[in-house]
Protein backbone atom coordinates (compact mmCIF):
# COMPACT_ATOMS: atom_id res chain seq x y z
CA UNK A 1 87.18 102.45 101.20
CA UNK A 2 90.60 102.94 102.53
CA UNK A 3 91.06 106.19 101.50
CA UNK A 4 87.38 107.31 101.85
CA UNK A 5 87.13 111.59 101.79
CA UNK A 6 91.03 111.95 101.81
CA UNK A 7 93.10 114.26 98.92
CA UNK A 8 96.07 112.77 97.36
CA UNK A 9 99.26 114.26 95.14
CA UNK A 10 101.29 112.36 92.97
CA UNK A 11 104.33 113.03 91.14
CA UNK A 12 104.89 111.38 87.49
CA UNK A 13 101.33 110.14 87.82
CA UNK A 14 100.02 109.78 83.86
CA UNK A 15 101.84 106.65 83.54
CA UNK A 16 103.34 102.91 84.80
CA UNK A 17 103.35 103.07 88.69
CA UNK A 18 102.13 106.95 89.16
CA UNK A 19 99.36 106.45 87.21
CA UNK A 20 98.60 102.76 88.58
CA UNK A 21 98.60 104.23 91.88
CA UNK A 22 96.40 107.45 91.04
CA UNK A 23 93.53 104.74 90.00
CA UNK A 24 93.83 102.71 92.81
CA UNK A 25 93.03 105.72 95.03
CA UNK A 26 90.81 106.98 93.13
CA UNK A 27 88.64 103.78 93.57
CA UNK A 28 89.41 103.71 97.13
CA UNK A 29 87.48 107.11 97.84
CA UNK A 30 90.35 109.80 97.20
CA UNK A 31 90.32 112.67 95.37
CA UNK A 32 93.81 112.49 93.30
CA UNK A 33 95.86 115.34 91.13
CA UNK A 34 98.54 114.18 89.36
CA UNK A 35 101.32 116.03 87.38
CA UNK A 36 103.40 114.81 84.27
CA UNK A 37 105.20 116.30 81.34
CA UNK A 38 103.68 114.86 78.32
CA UNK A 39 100.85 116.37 77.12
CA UNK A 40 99.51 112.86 74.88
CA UNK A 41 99.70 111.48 78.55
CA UNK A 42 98.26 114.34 80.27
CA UNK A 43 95.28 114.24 78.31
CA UNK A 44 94.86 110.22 77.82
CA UNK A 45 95.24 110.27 82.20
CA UNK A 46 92.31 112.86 82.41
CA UNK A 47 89.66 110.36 80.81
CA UNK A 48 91.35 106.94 82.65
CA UNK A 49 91.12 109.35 86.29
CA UNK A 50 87.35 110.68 85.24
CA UNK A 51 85.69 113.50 87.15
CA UNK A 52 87.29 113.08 91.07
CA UNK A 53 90.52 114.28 89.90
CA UNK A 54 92.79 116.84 88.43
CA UNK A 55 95.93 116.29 85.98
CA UNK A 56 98.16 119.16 85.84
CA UNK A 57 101.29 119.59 83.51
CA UNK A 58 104.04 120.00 85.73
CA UNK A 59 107.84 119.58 85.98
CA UNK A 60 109.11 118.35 89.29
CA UNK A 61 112.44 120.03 88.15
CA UNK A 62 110.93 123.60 88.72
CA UNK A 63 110.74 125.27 92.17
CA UNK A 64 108.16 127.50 90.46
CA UNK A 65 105.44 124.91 88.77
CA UNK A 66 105.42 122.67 91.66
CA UNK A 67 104.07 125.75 93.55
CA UNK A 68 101.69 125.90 91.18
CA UNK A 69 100.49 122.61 91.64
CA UNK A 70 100.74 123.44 95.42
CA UNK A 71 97.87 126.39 94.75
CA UNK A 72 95.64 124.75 92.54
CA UNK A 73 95.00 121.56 95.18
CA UNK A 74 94.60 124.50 97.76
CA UNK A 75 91.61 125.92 95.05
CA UNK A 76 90.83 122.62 94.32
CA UNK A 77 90.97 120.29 96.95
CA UNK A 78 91.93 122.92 99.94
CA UNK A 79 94.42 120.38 101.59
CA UNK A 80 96.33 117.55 100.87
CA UNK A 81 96.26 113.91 103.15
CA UNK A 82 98.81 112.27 101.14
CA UNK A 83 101.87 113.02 98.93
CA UNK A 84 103.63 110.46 96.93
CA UNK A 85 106.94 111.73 95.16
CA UNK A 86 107.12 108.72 92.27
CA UNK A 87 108.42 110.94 89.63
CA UNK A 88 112.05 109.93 88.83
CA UNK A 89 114.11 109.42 85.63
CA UNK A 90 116.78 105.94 85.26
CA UNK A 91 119.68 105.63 82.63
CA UNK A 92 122.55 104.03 82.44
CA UNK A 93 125.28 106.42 83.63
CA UNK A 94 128.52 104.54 82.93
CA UNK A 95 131.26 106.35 84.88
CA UNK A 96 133.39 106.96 81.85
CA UNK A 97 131.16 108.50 79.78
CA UNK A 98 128.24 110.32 81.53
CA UNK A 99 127.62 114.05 80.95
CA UNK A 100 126.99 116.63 82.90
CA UNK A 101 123.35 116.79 81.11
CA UNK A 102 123.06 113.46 82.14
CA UNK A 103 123.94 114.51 85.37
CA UNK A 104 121.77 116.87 86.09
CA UNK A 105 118.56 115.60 84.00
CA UNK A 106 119.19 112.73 86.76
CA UNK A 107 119.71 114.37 90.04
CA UNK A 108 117.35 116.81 89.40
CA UNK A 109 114.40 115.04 88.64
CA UNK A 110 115.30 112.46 91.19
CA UNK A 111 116.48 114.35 94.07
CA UNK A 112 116.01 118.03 93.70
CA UNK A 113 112.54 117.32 92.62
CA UNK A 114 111.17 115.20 95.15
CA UNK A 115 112.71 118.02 97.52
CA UNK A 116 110.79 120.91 96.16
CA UNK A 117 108.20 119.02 95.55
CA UNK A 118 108.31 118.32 99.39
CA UNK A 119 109.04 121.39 100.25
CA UNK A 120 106.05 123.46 97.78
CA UNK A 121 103.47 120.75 99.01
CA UNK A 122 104.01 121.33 102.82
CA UNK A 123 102.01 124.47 103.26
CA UNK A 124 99.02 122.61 102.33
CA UNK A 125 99.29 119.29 104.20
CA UNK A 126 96.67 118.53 106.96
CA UNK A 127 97.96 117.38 110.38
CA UNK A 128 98.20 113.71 110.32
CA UNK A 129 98.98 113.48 106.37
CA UNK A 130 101.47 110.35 105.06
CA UNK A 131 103.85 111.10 102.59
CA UNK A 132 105.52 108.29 100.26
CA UNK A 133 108.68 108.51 98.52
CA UNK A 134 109.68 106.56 95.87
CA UNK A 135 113.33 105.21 95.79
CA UNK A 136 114.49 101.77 94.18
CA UNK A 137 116.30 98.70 95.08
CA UNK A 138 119.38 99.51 93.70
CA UNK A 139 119.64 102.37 96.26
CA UNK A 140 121.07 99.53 98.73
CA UNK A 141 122.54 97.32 96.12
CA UNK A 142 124.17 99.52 93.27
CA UNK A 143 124.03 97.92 89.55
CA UNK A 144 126.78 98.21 87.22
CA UNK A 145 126.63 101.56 84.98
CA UNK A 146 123.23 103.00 87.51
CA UNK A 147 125.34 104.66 89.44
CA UNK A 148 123.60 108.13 89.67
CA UNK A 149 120.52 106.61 89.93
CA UNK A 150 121.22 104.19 92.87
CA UNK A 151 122.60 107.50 94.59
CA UNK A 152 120.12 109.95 93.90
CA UNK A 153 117.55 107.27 95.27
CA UNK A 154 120.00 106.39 98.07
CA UNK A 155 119.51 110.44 98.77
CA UNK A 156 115.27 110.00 99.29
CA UNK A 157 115.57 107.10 100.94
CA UNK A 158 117.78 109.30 103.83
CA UNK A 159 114.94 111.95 102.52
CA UNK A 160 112.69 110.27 104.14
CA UNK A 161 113.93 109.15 107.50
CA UNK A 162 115.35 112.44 108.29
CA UNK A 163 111.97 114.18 106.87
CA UNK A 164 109.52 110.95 109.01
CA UNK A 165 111.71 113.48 112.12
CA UNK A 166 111.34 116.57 111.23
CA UNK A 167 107.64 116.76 110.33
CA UNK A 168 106.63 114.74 113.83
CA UNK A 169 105.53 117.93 115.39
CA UNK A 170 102.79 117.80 112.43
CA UNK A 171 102.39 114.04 113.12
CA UNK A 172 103.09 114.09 109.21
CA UNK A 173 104.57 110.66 108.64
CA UNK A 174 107.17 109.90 105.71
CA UNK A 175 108.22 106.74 104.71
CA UNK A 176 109.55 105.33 101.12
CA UNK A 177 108.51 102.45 99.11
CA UNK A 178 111.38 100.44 96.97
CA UNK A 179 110.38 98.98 93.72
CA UNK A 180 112.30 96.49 92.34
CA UNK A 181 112.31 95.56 88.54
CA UNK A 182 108.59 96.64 86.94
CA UNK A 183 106.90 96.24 83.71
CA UNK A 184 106.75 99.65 82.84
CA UNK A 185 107.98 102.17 79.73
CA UNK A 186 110.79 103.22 82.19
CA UNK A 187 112.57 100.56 80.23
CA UNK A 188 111.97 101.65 76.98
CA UNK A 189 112.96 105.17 77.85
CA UNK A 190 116.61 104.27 78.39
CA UNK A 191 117.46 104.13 75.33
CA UNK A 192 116.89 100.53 73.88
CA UNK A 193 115.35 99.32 70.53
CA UNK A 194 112.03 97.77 71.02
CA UNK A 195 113.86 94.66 70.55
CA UNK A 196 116.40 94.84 73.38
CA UNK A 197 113.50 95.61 75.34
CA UNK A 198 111.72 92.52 75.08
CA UNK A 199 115.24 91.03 75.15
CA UNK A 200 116.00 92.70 78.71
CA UNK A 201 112.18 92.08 80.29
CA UNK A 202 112.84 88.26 79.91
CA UNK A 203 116.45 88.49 81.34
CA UNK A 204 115.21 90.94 83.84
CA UNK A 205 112.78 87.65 84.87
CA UNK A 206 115.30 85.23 85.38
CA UNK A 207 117.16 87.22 87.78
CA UNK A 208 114.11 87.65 89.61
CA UNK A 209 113.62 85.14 92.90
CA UNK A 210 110.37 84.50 92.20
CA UNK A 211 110.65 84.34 88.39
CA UNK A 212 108.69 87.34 86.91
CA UNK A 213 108.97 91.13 86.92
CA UNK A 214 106.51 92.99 88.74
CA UNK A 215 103.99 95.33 87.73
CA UNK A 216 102.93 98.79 88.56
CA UNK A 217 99.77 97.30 90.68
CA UNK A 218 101.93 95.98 92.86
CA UNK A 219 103.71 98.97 93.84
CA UNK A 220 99.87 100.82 94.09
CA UNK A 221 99.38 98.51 96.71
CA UNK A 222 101.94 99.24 98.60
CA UNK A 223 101.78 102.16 98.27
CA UNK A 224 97.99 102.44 99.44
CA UNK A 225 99.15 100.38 103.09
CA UNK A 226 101.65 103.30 103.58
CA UNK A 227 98.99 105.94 102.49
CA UNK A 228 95.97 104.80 104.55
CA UNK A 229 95.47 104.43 108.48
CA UNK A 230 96.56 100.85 108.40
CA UNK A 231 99.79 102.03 108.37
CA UNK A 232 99.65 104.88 110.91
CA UNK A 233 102.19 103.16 113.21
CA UNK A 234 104.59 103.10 110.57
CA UNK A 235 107.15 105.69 110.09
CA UNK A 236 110.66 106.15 108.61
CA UNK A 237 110.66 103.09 106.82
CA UNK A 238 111.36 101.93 103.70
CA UNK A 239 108.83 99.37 102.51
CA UNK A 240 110.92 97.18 99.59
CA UNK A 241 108.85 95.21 97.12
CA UNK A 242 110.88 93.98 94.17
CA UNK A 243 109.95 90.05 94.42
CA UNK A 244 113.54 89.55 96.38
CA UNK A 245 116.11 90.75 94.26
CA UNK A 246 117.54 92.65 96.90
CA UNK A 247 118.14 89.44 98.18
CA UNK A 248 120.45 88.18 95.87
C-alpha cells in the first residue's frame, strides 16, 4: 500500500474529487480527515470513510476553524504526511456583472483558503511531507466569463512553486495537480437547471480530445503519485490531467 502508516488532510473532501481521493487513500493504508461545509455530506462521508478517518465541519474561508482542524489531527493523528488543498468554488463571473460577493465568495475560498489552510496545517507537518494543490486548466488557458476563477487558480498554481522553495529546508515538497473538465456536482452548483446540466456534460465531451469528461478517480490517482514516495523527486510542478483540453 502506497500510502501504508502515513496521515493525510484534505480540503472539500465529502464530495466529487475530495472525497474520491479521501477513499483512495484510505484503501491505500492512510489515515484521512477531511473537512466540508454541508452537514448531509458530512455525515453521509463519515459512513463511505468508516473507522480510519475523521470528517470535520470546516470552512477553508476561516483563519480560525482551519486551526481547529490543525489541533484535532495533532489529538488525532499527531502529524500530518500529506495535505491536499482541493476545496475551491467555480462560477461564471462575467466581467460586467460580477459582485463583489461574488468576488470574494471566489477568491476566498480559492485563494485565501488554500493559504490559511497552508499556513494552519504547517505546524503539524512531519519532515518529508507532500503537499498537493488543486488548481484547474483554465488557470493557463482562461474561458470566457471564468475569469476569477482561472486567476484565483492561476494564484495556487504560483502557490505552489514559490511554497515547493520555501518549505525545502523541511524537505516538504509542494506541487499542484490541474483537473480539467470532471463529472462532478461542481457543475450543478453554478447555477444551471438540471437540464442545462445534462445539456453542458455532453457539450463539455465533445470539446474534450479524447471524447469524454473525466471523473473524480482520475484526479485521486493523480493525486496519490504526487502524495506517495513515487513521486519524491518531483517538486514544483504542476501535474495537468484534463484528457488534453489544454491542448486545444
Amino acid at each position: 500500500m502506497r500510502l501504508h502508516q502515513k496521515t493525510a488532510l484534505i480540503t472539500g473532501g465529502t464530495d466529487g474529487i475530495g472525497l474520491a481521493t479521501a477513499k483512495l487513500f484510505v484503501k491505500e493504508g492512510a489515515r484521512v480527515a477531511v473537512t466540508g461545509r454541508d452537514k448531509n455530506r458530512i455525515e453521509k462521508a463519515k459512513l463511505e470513510l468508516g473507522a480510519n478517518s475523521l470528517v470535520i465541519a470546516a470552512d477553508v474561508r476561516s483563519h480560525d476553524e482551519m486551526a481547529m482542524v490543525s489541533r484535532r489531527i495533532q489529538e488525532e493523528f499527531t502529524a500530518l504526511d500529506v495535505l491536499f488543498a482541493n476545496a475551491g468554488r467555480a462560477f461564471d463571473t462575467p466581467l460586467e456583472s460580477t459582485t463583489e460577493e461574488q468576488y470574494d465568495e471566489m477568491i476566498d475560498t480559492n485563494l485565501k483558503g488554500v493559504f490559511f489552510t497552508m499556513q494552519t496545517a504547517l505546524p503539524v507537518m512531519r519532515e518529508g511531507a507532500s503537499v498537493i494543490l488543486n488548481t484547474s486548466f483554465i488557470n493557463q488557458t482562461g474561458k470566457l466569463g471564468l475569469s476569477l476563477c482561472a486567476a484565483s487558480k492561476a494564484a495556487v498554481r504560483s502557490l505552489a512553486q514559490t511554497w515547493s522553495k520555501e518549505l525545502l529546508a523541511r524537505k516538504i515538497r509542494v506541487n499542484a495537480v490541474s483537473p480539467g473538465i470532471i463529472n462532478t456536482d461542481i457543475i450543478a452548483k453554478m447555477g444551471l437547471s438540471p437540464e442545462e446540466v445534462e445539456k453542458a456534460k455532453s457539450q463539455f465531451s465533445t470539446l474534450i480530445p479524447v471524447g469524454y469528461m473525466g471523473k473524480p478517480d482520475d484526479i485521486a490517482a493523480a493525486t496519490l503519485f504526487l502524495a506517495s514516495d513515487e513521486s519524491k523527486y518531483v517538486v514544483g510542478t504542476e501535474l495537468v490531467v484534463d484528457g488534453g483540453i489544454s491542448q486545444l
